[in-house]
C-alpha atoms as a PDB file:
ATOM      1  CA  UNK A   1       8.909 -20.044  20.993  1.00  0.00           C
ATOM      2  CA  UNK A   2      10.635 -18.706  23.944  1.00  0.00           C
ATOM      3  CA  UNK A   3       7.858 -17.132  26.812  1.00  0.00           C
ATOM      4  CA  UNK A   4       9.582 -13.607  25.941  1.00  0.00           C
ATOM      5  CA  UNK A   5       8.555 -13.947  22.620  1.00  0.00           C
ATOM      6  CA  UNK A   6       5.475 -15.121  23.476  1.00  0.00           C
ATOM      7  CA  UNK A   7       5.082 -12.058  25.141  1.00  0.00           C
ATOM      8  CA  UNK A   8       5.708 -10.103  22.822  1.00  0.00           C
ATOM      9  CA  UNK A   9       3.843 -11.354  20.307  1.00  0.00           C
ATOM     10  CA  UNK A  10       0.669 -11.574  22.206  1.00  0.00           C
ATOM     11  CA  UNK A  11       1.707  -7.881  23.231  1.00  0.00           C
ATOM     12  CA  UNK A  12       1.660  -6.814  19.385  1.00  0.00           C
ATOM     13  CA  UNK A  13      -1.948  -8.989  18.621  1.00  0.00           C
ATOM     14  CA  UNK A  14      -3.723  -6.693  21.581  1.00  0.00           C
ATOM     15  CA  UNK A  15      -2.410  -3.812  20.286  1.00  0.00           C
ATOM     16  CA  UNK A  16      -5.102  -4.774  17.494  1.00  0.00           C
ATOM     17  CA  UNK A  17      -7.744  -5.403  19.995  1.00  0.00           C
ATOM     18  CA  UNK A  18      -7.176  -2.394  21.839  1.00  0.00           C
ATOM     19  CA  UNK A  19      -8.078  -0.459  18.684  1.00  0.00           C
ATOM     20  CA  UNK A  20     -11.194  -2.773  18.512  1.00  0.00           C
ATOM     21  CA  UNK A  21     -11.683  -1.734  21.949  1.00  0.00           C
ATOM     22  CA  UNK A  22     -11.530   1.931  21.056  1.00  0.00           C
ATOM     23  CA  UNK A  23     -13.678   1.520  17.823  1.00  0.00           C
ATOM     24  CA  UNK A  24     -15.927  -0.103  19.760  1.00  0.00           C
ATOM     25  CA  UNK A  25     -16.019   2.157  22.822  1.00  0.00           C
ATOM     26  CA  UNK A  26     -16.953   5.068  20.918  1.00  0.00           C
ATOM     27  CA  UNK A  27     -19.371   3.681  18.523  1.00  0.00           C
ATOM     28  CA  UNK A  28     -22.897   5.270  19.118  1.00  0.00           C
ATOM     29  CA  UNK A  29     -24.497   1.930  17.615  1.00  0.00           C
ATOM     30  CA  UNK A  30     -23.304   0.281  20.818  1.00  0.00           C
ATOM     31  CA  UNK A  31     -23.935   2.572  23.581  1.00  0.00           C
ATOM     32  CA  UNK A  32     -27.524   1.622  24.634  1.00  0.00           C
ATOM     33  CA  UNK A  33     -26.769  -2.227  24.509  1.00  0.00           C
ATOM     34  CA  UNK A  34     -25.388  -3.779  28.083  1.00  0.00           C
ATOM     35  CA  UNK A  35     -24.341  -7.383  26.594  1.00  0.00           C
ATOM     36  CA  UNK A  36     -22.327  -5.202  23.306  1.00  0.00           C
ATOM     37  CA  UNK A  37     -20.955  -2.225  25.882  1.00  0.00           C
ATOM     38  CA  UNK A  38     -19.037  -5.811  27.792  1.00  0.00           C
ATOM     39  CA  UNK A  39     -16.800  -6.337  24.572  1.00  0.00           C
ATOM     40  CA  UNK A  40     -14.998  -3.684  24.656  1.00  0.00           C
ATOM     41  CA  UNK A  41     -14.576  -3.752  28.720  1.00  0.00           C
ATOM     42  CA  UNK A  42     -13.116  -7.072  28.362  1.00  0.00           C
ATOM     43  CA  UNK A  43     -10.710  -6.143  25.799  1.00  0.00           C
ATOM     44  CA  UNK A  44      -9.589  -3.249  28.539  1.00  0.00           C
ATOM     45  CA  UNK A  45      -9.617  -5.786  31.201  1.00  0.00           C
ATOM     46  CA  UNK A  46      -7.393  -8.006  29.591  1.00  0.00           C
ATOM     47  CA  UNK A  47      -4.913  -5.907  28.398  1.00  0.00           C
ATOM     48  CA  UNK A  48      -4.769  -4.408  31.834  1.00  0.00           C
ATOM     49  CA  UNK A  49      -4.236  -7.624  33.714  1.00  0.00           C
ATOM     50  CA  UNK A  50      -1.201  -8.351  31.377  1.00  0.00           C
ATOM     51  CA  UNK A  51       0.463  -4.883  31.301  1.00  0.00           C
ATOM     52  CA  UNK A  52       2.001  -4.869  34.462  1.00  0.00           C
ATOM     53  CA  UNK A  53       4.146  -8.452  34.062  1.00  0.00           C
ATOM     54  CA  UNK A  54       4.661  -6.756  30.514  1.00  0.00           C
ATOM     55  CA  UNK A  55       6.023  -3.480  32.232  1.00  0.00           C
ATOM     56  CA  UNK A  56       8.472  -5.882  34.782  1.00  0.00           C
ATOM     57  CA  UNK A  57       9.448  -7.981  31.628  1.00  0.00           C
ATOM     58  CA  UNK A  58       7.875 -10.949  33.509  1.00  0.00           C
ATOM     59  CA  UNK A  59       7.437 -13.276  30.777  1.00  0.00           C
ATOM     60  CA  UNK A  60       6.391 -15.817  33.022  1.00  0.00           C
ATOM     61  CA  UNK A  61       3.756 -14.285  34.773  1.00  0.00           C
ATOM     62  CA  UNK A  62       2.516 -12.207  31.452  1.00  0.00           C
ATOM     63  CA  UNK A  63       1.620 -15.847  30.071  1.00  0.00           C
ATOM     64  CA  UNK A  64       0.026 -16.920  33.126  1.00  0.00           C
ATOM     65  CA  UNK A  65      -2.396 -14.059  33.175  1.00  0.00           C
ATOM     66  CA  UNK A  66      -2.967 -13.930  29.704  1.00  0.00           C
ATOM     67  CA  UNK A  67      -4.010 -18.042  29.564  1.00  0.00           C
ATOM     68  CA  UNK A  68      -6.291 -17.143  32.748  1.00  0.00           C
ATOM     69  CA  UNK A  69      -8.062 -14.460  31.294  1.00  0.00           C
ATOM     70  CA  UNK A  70      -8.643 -15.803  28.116  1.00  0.00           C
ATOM     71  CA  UNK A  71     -11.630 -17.507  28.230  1.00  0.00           C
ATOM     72  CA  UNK A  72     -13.541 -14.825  28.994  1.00  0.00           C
ATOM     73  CA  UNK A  73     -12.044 -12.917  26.067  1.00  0.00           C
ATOM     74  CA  UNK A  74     -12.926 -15.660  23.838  1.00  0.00           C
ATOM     75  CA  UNK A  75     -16.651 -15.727  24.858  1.00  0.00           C
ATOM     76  CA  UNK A  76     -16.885 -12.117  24.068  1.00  0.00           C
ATOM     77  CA  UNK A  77     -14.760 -12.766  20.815  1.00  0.00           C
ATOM     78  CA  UNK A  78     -17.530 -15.235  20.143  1.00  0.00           C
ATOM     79  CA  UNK A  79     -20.152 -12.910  21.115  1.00  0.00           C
ATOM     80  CA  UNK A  80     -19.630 -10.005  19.414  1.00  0.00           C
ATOM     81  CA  UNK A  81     -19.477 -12.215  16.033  1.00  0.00           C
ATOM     82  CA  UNK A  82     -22.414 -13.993  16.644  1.00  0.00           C
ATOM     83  CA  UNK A  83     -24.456 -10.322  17.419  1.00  0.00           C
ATOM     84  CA  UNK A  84     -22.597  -7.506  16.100  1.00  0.00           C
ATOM     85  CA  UNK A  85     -25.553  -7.185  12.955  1.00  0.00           C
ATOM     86  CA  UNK A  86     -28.438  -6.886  15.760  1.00  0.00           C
ATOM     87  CA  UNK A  87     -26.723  -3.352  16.252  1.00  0.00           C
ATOM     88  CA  UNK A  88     -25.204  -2.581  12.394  1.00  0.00           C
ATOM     89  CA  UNK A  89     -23.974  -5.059   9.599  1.00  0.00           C
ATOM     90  CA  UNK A  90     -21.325  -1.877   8.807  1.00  0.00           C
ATOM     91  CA  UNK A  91     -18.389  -3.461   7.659  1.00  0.00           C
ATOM     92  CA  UNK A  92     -17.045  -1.893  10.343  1.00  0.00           C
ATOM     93  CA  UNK A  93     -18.565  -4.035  12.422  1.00  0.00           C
ATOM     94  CA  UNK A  94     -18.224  -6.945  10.166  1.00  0.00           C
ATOM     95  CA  UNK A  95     -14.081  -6.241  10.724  1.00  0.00           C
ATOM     96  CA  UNK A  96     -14.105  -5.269  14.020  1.00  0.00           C
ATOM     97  CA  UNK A  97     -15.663  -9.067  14.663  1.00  0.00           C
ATOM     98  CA  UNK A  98     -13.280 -10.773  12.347  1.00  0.00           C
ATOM     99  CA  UNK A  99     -10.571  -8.926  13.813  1.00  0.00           C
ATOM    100  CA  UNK A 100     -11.279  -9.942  17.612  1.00  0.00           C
ATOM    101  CA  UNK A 101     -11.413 -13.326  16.552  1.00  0.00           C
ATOM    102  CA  UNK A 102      -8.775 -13.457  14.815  1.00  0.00           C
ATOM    103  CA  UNK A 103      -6.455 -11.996  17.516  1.00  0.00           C
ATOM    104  CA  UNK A 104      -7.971 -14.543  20.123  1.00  0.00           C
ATOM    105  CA  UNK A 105      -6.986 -17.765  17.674  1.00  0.00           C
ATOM    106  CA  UNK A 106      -3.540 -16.145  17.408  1.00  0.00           C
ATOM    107  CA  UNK A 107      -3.043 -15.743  21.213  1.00  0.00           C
ATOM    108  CA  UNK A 108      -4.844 -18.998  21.715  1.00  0.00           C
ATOM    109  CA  UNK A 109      -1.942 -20.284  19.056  1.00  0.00           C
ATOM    110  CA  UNK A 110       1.077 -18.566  20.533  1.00  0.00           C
ATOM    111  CA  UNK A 111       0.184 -20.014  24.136  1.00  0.00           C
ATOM    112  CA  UNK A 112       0.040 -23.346  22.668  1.00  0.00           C
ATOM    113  CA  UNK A 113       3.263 -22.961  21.032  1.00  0.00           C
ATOM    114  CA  UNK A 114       4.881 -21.239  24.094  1.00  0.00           C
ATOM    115  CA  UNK A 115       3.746 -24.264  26.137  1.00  0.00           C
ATOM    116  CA  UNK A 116       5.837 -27.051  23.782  1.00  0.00           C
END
C-alpha cells in the first residue's frame, strides 16, 4: 500500500471514530465521568493532529502523526471497552466500543502494511 493510500484509508476509518466521538460527546450517560469524557477528546485530538498533513496531501507526514498519536488512542480504545457498562450496557455503548476498536486494529493494520 502506497502512504497516499494509507492516508486515505486511515482518513475514511476516523471518519467512523469521529461519529463515535460525536455519539459519545453528547451522551448524557457520560457527562459527569472525567476518565469516559477523555474518549471522545482523544478521538478529536487525533483527528486534529492528522488533518492538516491530510489538507497539504502530505502523505508522509499524515503517517507520521497518525503512528505517534496512536498509542494514546489505543489506550482509550481499550478503555472505553473495558468500562463503557459502569456508565450503560446500551448497545449503543456496546457498538460505540466495538467500533473504536475496531477502527484502531484497522489503522494499527494499514500502518503496518504502509510500512512493508
Amino acid at each position: 500500500m502506497s502512504p497516499d493510500q494509507a492516508m486515505e484509508r486511515i482518513n475514511v476509518l476516523l471518519a467512523h471514530a469521529w461519529m463515535v466521538r460525536a455519539f459519545l460527546k453528547h451522551a448524557d450517560e457520560v457527562q459527569s465521568d472525567p476518565e469516559m469524557l477523555e474518549v471522545h477528546r482523544m478521538i478529536f485530538d487525533y483527528c486534529r493532529a492528522v488533518e492538516p498533513s491530510f489538507q497539504r496531501r502530505d502523505a508522509q507526514e499524515y503517517l507520521r502523526r497518525a503512528r505517534g498519536k496512536l498509542s494514546k488512542l489505543r489506550r482509550q480504545a481499550e478503555f472505553f471497552a473495558a468500562n463503557y457498562r459502569r456508565v450503560s450496557d446500551h448497545t449503543n455503548f456496546q457498538m460505540a466500543a466495538a467500533s473504536l476498536s475496531g477502527v484502531v486494529e484497522a489503522i494499527e493494520s494499514v500502518l503496518a502494511e504502509a510500512s512493508r
